[in-house]
PDB file of N, CA and C in Angstrom:
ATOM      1  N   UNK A   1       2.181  14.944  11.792  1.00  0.00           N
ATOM      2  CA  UNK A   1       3.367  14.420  12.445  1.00  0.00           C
ATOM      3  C   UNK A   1       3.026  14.112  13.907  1.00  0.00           C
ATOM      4  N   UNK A   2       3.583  12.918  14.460  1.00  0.00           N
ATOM      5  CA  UNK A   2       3.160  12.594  16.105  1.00  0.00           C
ATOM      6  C   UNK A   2       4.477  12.855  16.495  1.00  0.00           C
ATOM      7  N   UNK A   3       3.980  13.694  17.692  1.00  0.00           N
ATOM      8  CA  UNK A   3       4.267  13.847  18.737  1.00  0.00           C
ATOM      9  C   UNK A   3       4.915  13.007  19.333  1.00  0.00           C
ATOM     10  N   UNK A   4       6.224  12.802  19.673  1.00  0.00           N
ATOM     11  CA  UNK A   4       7.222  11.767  20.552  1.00  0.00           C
ATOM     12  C   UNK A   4       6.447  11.982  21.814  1.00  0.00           C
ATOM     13  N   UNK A   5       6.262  12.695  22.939  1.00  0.00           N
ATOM     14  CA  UNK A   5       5.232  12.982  24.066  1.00  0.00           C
ATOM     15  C   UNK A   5       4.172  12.091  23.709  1.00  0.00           C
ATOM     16  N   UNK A   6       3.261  12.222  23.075  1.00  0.00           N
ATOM     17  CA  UNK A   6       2.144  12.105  22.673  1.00  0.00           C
ATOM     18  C   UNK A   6       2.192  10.193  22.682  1.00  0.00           C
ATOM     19  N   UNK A   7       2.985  10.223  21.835  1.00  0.00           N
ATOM     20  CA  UNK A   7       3.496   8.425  21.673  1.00  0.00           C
ATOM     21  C   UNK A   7       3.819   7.501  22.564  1.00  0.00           C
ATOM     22  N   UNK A   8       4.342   8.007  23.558  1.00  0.00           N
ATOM     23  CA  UNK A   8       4.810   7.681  25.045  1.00  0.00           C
ATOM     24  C   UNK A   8       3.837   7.773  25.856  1.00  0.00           C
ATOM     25  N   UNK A   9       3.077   8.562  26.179  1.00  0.00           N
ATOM     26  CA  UNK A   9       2.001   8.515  26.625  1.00  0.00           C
ATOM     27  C   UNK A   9       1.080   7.055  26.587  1.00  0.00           C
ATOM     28  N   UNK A  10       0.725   7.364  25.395  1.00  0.00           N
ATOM     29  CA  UNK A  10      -0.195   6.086  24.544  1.00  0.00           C
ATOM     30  C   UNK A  10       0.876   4.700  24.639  1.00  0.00           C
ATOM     31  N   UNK A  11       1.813   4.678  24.689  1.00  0.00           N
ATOM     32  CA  UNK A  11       2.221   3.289  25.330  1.00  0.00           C
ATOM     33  C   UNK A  11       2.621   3.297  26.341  1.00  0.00           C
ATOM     34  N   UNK A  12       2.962   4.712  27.412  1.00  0.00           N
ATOM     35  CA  UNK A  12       2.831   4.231  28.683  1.00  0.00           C
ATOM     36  C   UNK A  12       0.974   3.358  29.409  1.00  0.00           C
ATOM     37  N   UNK A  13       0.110   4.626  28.438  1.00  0.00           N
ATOM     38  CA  UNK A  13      -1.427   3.928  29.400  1.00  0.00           C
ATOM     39  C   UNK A  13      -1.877   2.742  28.214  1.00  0.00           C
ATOM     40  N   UNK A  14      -1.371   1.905  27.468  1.00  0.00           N
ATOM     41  CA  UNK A  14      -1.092   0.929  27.182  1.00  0.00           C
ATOM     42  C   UNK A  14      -2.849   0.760  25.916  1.00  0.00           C
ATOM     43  N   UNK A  15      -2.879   1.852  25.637  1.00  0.00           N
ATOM     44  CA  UNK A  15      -3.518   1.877  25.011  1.00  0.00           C
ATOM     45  C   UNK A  15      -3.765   1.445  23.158  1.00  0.00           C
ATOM     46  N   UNK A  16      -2.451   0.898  23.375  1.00  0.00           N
ATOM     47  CA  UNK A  16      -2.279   0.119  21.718  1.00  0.00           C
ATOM     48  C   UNK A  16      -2.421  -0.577  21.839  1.00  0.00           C
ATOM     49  N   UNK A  17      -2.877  -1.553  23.277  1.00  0.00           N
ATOM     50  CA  UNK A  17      -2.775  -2.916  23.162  1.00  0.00           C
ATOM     51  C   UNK A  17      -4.080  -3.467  23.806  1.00  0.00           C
ATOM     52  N   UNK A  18      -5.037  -4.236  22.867  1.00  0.00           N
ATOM     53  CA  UNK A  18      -6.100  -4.907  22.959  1.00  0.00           C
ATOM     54  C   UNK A  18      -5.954  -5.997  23.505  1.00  0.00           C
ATOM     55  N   UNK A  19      -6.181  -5.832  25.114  1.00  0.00           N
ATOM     56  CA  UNK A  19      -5.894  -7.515  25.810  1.00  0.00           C
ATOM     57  C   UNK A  19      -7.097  -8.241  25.830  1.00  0.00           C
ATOM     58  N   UNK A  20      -7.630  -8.976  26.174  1.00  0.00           N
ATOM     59  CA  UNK A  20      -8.452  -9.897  26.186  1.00  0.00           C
ATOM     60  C   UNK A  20      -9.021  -9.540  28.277  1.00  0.00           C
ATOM     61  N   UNK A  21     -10.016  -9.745  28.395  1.00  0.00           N
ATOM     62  CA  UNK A  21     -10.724  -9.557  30.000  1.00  0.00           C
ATOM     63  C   UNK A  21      -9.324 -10.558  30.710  1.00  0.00           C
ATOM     64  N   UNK A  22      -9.200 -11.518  30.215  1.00  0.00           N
ATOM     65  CA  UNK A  22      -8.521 -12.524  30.943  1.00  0.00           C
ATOM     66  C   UNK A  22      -7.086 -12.376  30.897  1.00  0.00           C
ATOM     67  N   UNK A  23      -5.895 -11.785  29.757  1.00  0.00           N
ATOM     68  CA  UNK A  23      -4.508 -11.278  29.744  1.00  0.00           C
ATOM     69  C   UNK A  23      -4.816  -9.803  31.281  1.00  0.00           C
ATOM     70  N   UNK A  24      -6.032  -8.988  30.822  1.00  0.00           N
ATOM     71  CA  UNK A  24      -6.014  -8.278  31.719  1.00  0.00           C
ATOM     72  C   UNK A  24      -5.973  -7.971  33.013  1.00  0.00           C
ATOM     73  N   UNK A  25      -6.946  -9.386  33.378  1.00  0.00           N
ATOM     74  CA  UNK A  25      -7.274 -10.025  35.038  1.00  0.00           C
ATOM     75  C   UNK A  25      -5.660 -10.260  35.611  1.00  0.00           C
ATOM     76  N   UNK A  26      -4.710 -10.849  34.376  1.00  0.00           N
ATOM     77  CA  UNK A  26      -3.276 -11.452  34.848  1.00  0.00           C
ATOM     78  C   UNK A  26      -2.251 -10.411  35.128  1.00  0.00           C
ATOM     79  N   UNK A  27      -2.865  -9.353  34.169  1.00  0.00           N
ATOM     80  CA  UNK A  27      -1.847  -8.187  34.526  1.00  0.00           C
ATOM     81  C   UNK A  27      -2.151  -7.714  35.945  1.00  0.00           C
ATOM     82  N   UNK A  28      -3.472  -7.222  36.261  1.00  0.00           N
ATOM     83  CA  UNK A  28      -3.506  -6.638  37.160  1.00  0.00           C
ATOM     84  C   UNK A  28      -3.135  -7.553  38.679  1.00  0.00           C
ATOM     85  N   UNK A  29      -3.409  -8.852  38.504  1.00  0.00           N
ATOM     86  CA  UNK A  29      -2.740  -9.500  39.877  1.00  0.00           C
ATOM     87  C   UNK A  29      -1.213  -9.332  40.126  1.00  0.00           C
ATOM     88  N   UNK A  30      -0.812  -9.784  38.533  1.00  0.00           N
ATOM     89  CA  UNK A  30       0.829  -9.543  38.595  1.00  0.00           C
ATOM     90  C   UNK A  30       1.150  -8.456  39.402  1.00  0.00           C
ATOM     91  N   UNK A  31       0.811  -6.797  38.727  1.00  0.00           N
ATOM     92  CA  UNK A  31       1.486  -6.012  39.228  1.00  0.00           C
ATOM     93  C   UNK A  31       1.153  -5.269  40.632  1.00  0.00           C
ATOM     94  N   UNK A  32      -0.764  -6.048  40.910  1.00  0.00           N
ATOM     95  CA  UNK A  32      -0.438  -5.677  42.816  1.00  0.00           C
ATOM     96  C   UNK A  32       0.451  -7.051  43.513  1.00  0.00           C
ATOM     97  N   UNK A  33       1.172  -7.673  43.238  1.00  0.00           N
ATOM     98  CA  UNK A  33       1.565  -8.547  43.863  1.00  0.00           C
ATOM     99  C   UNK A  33       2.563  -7.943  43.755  1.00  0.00           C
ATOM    100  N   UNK A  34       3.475  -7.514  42.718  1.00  0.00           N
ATOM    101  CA  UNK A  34       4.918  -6.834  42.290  1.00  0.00           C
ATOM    102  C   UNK A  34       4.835  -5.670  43.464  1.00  0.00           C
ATOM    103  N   UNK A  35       3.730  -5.176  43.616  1.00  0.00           N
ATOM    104  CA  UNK A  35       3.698  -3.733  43.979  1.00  0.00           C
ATOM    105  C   UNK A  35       3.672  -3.733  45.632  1.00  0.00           C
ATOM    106  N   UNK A  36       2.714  -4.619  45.993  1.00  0.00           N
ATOM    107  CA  UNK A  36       3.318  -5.201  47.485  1.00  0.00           C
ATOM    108  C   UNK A  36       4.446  -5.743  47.861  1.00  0.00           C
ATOM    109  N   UNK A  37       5.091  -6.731  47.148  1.00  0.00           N
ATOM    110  CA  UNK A  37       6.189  -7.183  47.475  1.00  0.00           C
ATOM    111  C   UNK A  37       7.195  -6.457  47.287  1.00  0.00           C
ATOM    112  N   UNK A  38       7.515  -5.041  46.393  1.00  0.00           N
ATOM    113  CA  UNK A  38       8.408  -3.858  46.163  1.00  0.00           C
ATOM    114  C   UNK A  38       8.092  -2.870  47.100  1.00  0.00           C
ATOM    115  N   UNK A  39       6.602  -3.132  48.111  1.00  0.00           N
ATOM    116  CA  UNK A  39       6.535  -2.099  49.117  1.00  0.00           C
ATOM    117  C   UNK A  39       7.605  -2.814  49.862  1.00  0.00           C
ATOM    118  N   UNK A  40       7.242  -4.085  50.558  1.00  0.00           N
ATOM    119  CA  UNK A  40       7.700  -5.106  51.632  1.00  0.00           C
ATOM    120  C   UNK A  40       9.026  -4.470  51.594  1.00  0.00           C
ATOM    121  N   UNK A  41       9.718  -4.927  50.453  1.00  0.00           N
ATOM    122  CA  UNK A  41      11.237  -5.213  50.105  1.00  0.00           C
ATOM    123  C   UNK A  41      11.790  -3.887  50.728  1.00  0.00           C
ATOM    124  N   UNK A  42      10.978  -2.211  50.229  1.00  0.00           N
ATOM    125  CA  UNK A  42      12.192  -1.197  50.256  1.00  0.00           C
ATOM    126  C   UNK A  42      11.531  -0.506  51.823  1.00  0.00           C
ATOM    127  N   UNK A  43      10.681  -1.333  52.359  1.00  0.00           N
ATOM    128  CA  UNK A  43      10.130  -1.008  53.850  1.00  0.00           C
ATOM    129  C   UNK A  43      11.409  -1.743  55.076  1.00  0.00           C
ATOM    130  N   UNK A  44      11.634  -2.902  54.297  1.00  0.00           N
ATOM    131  CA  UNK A  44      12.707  -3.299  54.781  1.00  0.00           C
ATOM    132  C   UNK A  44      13.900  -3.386  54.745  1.00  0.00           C
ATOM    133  N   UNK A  45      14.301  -2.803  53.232  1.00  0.00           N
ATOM    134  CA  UNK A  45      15.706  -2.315  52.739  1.00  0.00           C
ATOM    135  C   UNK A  45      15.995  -1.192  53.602  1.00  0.00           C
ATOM    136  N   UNK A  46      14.924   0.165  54.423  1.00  0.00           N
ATOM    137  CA  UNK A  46      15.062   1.305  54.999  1.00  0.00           C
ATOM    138  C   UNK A  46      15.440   0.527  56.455  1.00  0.00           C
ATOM    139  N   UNK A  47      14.794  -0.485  56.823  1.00  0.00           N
ATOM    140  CA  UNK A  47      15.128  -1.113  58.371  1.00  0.00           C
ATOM    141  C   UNK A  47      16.229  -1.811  58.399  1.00  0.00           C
ATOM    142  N   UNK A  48      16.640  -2.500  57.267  1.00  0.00           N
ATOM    143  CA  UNK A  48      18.010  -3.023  57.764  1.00  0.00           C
ATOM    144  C   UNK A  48      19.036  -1.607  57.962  1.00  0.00           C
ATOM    145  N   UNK A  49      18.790  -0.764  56.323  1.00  0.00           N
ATOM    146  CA  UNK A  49      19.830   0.338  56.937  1.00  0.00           C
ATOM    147  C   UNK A  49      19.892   1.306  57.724  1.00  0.00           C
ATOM    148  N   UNK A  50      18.898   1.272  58.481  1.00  0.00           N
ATOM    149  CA  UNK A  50      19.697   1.828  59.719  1.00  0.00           C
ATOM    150  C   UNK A  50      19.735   1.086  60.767  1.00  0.00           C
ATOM    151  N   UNK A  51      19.499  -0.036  60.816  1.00  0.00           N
ATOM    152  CA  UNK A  51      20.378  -1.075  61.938  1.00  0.00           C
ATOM    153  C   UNK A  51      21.600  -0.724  61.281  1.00  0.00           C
ATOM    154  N   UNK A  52      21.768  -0.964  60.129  1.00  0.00           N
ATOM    155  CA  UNK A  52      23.571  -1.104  60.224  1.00  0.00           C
ATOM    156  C   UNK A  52      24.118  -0.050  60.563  1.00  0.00           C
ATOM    157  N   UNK A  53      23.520   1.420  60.113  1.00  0.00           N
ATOM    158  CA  UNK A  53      23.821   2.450  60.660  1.00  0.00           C
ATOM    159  C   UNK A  53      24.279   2.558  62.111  1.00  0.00           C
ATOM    160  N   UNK A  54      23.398   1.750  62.575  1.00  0.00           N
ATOM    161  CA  UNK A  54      23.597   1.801  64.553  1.00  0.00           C
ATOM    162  C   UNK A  54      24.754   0.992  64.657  1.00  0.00           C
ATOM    163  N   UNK A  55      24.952  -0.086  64.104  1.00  0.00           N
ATOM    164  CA  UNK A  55      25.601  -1.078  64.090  1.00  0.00           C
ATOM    165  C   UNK A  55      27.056  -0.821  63.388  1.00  0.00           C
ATOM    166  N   UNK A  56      27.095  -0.243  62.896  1.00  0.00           N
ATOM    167  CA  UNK A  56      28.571   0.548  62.953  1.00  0.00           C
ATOM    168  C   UNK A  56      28.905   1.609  63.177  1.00  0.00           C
ATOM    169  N   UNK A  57      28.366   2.651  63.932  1.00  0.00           N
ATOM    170  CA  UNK A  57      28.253   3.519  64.897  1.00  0.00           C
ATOM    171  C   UNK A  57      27.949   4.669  64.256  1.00  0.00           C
ATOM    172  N   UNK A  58      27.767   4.933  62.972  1.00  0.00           N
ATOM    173  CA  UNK A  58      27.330   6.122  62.149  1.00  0.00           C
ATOM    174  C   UNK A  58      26.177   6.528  62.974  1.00  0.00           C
ATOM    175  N   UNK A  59      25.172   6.553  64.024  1.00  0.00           N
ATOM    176  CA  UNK A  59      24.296   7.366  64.316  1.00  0.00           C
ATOM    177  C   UNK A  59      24.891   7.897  65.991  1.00  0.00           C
ATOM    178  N   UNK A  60      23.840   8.262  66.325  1.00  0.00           N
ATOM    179  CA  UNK A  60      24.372   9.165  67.597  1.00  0.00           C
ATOM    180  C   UNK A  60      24.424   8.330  68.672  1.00  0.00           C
ATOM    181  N   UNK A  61      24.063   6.861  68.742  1.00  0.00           N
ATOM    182  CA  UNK A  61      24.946   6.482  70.072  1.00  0.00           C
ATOM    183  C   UNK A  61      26.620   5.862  69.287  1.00  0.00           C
ATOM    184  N   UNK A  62      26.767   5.621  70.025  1.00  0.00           N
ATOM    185  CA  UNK A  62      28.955   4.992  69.866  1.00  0.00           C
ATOM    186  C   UNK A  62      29.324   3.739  69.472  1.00  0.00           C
ATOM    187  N   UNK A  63      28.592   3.262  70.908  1.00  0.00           N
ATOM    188  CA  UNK A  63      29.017   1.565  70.815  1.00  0.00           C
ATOM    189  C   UNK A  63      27.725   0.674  70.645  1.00  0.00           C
ATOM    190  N   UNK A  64      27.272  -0.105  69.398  1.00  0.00           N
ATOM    191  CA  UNK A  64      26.294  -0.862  69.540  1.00  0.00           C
ATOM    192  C   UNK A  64      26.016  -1.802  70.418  1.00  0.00           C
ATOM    193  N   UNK A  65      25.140  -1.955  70.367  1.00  0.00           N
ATOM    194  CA  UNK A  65      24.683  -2.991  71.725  1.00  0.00           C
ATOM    195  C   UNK A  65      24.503  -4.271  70.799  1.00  0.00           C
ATOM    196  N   UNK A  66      24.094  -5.782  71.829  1.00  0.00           N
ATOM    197  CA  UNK A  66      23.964  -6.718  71.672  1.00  0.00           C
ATOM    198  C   UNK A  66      22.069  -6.475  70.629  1.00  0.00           C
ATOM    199  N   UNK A  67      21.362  -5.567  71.301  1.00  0.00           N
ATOM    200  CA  UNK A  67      20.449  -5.400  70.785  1.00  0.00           C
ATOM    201  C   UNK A  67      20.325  -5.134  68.967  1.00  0.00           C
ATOM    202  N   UNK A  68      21.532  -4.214  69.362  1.00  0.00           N
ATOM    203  CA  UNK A  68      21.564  -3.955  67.493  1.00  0.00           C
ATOM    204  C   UNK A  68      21.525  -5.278  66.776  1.00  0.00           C
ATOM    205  N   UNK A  69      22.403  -6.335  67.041  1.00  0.00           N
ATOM    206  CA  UNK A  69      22.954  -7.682  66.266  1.00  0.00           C
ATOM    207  C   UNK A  69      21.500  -8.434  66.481  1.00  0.00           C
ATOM    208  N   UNK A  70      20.974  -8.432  67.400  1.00  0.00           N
ATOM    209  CA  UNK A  70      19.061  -9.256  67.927  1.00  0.00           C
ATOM    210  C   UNK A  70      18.514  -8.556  66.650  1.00  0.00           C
ATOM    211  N   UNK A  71      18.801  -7.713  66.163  1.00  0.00           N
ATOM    212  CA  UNK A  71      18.107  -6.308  65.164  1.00  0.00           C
ATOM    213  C   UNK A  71      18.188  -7.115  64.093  1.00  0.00           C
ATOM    214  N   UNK A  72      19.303  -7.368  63.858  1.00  0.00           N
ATOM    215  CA  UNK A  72      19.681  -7.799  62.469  1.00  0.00           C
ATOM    216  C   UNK A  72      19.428  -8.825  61.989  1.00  0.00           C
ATOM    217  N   UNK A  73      19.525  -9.913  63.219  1.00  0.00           N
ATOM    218  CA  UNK A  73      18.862 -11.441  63.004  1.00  0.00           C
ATOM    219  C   UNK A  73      17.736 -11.371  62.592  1.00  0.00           C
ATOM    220  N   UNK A  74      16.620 -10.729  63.464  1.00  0.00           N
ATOM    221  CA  UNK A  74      15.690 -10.569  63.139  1.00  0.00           C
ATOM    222  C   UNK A  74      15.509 -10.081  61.508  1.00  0.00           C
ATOM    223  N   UNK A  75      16.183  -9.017  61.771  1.00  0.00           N
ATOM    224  CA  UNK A  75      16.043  -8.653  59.674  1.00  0.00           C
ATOM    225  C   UNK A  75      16.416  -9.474  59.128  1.00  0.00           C
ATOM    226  N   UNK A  76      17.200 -10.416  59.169  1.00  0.00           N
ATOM    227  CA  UNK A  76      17.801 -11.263  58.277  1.00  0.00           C
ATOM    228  C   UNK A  76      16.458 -12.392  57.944  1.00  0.00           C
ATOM    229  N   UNK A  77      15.686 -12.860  59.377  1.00  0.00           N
ATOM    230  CA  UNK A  77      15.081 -13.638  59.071  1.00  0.00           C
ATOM    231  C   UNK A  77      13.645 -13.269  58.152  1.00  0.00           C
ATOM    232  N   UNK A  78      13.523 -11.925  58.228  1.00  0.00           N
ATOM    233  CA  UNK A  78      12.313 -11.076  57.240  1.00  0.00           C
ATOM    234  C   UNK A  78      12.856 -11.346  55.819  1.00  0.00           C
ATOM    235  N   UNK A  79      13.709 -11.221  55.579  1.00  0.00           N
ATOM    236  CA  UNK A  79      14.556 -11.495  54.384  1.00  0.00           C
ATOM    237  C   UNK A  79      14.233 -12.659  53.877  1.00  0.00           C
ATOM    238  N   UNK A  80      14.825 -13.687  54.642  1.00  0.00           N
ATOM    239  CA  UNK A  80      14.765 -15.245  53.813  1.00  0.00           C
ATOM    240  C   UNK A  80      12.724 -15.269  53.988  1.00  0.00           C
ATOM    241  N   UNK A  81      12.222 -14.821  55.126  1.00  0.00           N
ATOM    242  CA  UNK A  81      10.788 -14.984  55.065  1.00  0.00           C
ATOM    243  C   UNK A  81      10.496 -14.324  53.757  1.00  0.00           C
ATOM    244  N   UNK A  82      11.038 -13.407  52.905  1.00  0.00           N
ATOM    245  CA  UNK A  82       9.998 -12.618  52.053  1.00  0.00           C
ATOM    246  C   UNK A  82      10.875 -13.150  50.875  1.00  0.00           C
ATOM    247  N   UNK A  83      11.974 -13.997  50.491  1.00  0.00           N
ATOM    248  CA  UNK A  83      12.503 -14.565  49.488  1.00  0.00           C
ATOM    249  C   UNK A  83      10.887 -16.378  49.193  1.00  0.00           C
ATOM    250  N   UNK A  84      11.029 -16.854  50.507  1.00  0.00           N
ATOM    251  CA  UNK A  84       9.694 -17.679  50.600  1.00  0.00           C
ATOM    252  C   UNK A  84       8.777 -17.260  49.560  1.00  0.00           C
ATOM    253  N   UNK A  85       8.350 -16.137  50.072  1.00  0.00           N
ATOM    254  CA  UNK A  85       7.261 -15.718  49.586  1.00  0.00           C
ATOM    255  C   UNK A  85       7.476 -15.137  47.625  1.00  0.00           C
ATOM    256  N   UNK A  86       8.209 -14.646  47.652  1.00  0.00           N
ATOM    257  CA  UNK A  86       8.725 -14.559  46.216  1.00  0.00           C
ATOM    258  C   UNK A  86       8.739 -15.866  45.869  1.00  0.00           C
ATOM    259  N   UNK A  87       9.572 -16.957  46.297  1.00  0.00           N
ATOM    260  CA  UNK A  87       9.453 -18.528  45.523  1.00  0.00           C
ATOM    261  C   UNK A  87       8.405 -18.866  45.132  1.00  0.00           C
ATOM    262  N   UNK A  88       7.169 -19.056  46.327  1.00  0.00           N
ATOM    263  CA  UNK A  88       6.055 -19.143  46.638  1.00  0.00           C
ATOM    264  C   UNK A  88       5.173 -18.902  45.330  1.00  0.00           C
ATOM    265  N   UNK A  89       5.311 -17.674  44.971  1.00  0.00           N
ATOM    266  CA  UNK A  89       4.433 -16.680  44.180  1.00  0.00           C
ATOM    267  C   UNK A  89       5.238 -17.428  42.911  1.00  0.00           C
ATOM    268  N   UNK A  90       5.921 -17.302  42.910  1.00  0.00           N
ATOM    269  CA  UNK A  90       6.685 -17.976  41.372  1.00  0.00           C
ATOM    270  C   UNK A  90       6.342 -19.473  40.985  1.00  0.00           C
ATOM    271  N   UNK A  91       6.444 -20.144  42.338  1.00  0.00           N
ATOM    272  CA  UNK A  91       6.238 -21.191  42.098  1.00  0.00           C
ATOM    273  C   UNK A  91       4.753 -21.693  41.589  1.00  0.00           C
ATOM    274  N   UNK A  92       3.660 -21.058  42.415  1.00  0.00           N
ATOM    275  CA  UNK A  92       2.472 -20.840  42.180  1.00  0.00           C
ATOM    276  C   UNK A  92       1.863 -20.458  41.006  1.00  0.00           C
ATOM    277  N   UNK A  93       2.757 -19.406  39.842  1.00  0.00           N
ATOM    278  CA  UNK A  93       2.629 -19.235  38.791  1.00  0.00           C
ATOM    279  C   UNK A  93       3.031 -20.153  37.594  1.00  0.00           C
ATOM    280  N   UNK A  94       4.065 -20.907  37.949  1.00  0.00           N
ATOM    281  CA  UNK A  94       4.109 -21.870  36.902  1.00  0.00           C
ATOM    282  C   UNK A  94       3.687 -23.042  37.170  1.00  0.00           C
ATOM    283  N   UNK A  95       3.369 -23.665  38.342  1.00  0.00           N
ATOM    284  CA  UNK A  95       2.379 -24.501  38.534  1.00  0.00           C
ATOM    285  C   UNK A  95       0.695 -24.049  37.626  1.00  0.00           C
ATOM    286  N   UNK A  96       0.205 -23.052  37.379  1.00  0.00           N
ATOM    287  CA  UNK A  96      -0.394 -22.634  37.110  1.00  0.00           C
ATOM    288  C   UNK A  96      -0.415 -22.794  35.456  1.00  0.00           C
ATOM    289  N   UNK A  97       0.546 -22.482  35.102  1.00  0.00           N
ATOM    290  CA  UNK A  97       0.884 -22.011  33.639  1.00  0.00           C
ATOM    291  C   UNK A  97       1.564 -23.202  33.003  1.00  0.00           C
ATOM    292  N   UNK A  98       1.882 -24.186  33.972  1.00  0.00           N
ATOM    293  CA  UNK A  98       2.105 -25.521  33.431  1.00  0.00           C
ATOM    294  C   UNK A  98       1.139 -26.507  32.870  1.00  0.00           C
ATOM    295  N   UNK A  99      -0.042 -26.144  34.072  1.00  0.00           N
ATOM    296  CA  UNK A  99      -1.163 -27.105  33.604  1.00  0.00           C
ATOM    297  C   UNK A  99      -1.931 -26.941  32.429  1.00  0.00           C
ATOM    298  N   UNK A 100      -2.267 -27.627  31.416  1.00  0.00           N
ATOM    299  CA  UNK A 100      -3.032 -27.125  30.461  1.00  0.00           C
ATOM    300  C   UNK A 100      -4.490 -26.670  30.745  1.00  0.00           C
ATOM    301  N   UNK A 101      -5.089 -27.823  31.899  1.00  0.00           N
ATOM    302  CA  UNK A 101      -6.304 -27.481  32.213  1.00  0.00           C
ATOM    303  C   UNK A 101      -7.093 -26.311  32.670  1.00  0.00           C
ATOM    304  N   UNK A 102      -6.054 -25.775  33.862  1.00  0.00           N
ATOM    305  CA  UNK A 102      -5.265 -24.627  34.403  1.00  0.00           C
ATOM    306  C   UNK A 102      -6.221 -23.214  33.578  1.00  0.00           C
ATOM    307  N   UNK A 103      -5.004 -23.389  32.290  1.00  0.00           N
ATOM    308  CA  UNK A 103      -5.365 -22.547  30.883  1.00  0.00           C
ATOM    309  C   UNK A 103      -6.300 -22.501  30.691  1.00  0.00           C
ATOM    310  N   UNK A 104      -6.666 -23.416  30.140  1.00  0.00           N
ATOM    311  CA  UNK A 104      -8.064 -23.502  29.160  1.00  0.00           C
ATOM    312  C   UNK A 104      -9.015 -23.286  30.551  1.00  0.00           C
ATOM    313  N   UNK A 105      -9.522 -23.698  31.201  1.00  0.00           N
ATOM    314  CA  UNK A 105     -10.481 -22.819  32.436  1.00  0.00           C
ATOM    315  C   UNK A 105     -10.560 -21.365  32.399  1.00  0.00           C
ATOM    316  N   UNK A 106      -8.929 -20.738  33.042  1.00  0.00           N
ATOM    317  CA  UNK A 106      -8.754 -19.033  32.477  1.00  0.00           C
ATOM    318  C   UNK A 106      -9.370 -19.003  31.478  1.00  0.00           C
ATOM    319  N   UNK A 107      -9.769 -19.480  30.454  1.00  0.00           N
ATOM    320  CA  UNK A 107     -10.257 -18.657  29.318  1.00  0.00           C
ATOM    321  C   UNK A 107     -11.589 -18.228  29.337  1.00  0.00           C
ATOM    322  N   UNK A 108     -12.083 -17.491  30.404  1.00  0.00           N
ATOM    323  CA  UNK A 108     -13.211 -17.530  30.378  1.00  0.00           C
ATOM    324  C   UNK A 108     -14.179 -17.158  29.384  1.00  0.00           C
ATOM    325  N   UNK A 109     -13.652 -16.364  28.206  1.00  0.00           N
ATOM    326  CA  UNK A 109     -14.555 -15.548  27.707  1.00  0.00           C
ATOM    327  C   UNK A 109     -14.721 -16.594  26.433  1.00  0.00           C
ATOM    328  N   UNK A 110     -13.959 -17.992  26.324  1.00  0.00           N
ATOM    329  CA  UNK A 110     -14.565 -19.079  25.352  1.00  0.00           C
ATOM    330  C   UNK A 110     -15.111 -19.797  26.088  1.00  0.00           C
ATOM    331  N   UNK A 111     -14.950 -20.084  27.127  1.00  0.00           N
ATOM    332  CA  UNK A 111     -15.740 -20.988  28.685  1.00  0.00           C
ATOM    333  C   UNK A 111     -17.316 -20.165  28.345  1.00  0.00           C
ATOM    334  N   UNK A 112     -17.818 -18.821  28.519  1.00  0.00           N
ATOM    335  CA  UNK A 112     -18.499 -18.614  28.834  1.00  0.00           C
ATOM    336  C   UNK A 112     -19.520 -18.825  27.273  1.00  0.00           C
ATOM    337  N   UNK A 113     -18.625 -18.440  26.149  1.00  0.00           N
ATOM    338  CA  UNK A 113     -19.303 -18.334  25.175  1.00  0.00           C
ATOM    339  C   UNK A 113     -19.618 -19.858  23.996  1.00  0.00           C
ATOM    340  N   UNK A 114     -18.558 -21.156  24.588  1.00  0.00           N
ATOM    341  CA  UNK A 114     -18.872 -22.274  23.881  1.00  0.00           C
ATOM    342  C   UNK A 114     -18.425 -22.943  25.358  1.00  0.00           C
ATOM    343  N   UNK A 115     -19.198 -23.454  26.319  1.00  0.00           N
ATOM    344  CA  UNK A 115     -19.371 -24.367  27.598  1.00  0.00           C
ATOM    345  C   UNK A 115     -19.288 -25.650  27.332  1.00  0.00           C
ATOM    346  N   UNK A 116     -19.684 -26.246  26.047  1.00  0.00           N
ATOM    347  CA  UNK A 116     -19.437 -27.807  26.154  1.00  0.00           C
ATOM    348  C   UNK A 116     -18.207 -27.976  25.647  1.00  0.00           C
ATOM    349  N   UNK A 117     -17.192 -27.253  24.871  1.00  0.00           N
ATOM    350  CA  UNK A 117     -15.977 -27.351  24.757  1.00  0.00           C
ATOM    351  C   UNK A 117     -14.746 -27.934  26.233  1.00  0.00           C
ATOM    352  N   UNK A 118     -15.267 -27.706  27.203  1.00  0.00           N
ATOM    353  CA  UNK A 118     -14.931 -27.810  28.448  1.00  0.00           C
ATOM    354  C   UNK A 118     -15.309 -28.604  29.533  1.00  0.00           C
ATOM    355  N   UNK A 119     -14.438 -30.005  29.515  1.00  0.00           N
ATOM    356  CA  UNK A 119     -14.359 -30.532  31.382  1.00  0.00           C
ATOM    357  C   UNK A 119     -14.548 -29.834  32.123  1.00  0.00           C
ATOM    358  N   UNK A 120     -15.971 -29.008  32.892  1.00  0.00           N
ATOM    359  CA  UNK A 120     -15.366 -28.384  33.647  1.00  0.00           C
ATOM    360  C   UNK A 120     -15.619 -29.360  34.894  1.00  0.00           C
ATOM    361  N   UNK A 121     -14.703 -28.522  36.010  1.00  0.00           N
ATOM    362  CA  UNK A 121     -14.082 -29.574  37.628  1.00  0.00           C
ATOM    363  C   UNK A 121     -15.537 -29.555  38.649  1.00  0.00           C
TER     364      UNK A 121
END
């Protein structure tokens, strides 16, 4: 009998699943890119809130200053800067995943093993 633990495990470290060098190369960019951009995001989810904190007087000075609102612009504009960059990355991926040529290049491990199959650039 298996182990529910045991089972979870083995599909958390993803060990049922036989990727190919090249599904693998995609995972691992995906998720340091996910993993930076989820640092970015909650590095700056902690800085906006406590500007607002200041900014509606929940911390220990009273009355916010003009500085607090300079605070916020500024955060605001980190914001739309790191939405960019999310487009960016998205956009970059299906530009990618649109092209057929694109594809068939990634494939390295038939690239490497039948070469005249391939235009290469």
């Amino acid at each position: 009998e298996l182990n529910m633990d045991d089972e979870w495990d083995e599909f958390e470290g993803k060990d049922w699943i036989e990727m190919t060098f090249e599904l693998q190369s995609v995972d691992a960019v995906l998720s340091s890119v996910i993993k930076m951009l989820a640092d970015d995001s909650l590095n700056l989810r902690k800085k906006i809130f406590n500007v607002m904190e200041e900014l509606r007087g929940d911390s220990t000075s009273s009355v916010p200053g003009d500085h607090v609102q300079e605070q916020l612009r500024i955060l605001k504009d980190r914001v739309r800067e790191m939405e960019g960059r999310v487009e960016g990355f998205v956009r970059a991926m299906n530009l990618i995943l649109d092209d057929e040529e694109d594809m068939a290049l990634m494939n390295l491990s038939r690239l490497i093993s039948n070469p005249e199959r391939f235009i290469q650039p």
